[in-house]
Protein backbone atom coordinates (compact mmCIF):
# COMPACT_ATOMS: atom_id res chain seq x y z
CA UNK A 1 61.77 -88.36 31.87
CA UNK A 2 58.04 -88.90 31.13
CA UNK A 3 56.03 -85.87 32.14
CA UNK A 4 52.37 -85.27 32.28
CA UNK A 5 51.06 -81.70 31.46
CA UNK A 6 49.96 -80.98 34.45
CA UNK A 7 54.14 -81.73 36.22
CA UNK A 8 55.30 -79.56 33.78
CA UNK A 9 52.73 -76.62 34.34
CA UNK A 10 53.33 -76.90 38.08
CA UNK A 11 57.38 -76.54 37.60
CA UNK A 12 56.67 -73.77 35.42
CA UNK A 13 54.05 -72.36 38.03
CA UNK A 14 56.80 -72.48 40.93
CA UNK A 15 59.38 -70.96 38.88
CA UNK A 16 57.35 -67.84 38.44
CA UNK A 17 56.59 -67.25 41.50
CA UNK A 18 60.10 -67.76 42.79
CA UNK A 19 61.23 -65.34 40.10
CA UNK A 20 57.95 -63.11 40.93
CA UNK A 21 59.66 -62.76 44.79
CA UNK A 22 62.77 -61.64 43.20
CA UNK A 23 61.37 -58.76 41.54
CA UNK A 24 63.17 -58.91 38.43
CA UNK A 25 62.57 -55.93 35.91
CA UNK A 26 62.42 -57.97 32.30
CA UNK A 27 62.71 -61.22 32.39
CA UNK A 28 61.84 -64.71 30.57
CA UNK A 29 62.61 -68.80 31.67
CA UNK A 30 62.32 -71.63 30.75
CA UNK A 31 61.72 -75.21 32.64
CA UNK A 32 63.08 -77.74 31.12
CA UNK A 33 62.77 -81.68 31.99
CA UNK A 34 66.16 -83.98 31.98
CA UNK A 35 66.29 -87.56 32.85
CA UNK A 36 67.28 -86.58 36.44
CA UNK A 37 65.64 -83.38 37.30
CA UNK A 38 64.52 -80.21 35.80
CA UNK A 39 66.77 -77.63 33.89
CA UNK A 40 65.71 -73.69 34.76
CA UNK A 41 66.90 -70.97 32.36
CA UNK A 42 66.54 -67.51 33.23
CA UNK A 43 67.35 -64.49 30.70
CA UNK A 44 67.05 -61.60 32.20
CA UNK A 45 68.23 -58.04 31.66
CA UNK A 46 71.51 -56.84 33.51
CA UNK A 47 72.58 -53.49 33.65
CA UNK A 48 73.38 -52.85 29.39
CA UNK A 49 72.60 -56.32 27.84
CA UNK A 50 70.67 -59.26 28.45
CA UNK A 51 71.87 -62.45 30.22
CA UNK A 52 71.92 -65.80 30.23
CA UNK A 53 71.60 -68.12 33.32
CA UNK A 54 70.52 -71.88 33.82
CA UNK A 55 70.47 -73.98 37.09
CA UNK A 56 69.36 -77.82 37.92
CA UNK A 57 67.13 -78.79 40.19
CA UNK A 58 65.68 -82.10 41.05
CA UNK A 59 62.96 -83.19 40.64
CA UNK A 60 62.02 -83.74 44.45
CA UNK A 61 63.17 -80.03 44.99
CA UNK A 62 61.36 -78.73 42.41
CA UNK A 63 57.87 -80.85 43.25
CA UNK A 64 58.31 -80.11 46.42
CA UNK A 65 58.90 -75.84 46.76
CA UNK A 66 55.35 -75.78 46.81
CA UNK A 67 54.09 -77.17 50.30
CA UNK A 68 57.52 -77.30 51.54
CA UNK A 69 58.93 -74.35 52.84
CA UNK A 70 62.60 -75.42 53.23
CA UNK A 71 62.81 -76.79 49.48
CA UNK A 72 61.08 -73.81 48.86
CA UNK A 73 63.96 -71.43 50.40
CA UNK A 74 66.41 -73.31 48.87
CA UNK A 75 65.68 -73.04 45.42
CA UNK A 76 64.93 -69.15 46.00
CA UNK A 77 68.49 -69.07 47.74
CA UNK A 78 69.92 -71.12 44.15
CA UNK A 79 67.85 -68.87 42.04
CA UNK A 80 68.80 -65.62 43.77
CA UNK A 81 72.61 -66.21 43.55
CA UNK A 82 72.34 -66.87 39.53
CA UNK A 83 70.17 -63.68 38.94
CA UNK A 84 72.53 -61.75 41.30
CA UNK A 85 73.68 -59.41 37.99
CA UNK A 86 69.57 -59.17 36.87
CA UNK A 87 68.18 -55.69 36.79
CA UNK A 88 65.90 -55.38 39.81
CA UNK A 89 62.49 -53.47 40.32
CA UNK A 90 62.08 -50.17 42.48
């Protein structure tokens, strides 16, 4: 998939502030283009090591969580079931 800088910043942009809603403790990710979509990793701390967690998303999901608040809930409702075992704020 050919991506400009400024797709890739604005996956990256919506993936943090999905992850910012989920209040995660530590944290780090990763958005990653494939020829069909867009690979997220998360690694995030669970409750005595760190963890590993990945989930695809296409690209029209991804492009569109920002204006569109049903994409938008979905991919929070995708993300929040793989960071279910993530260490969570107060």
């Amino acid at each position: 998939m050919l991506l400009s800088i400024s797709e890739l910043a604005l996956a990256r942009e919506t993936v943090q502030s999905l992850l910012d809603e989920l209040d995660l403790t530590t944290y780090q990710f990763e958005v990653e283009p494939r020829a069909d979509g867009w690979t997220i990793l998360v690694e995030c701390q669970a409750d005595d090591a760190w963890q590993v967690t990945q989930i695809n998303a296409s690209k029209a999901m991804l492009c569109n969580a920002q204006a569109d608040s049903d994409a938008r809930q979905a991919l929070l409702a995708e993300l929040t079931k793989t960071v279910a075992d993530c260490s969570r704020g107060c």
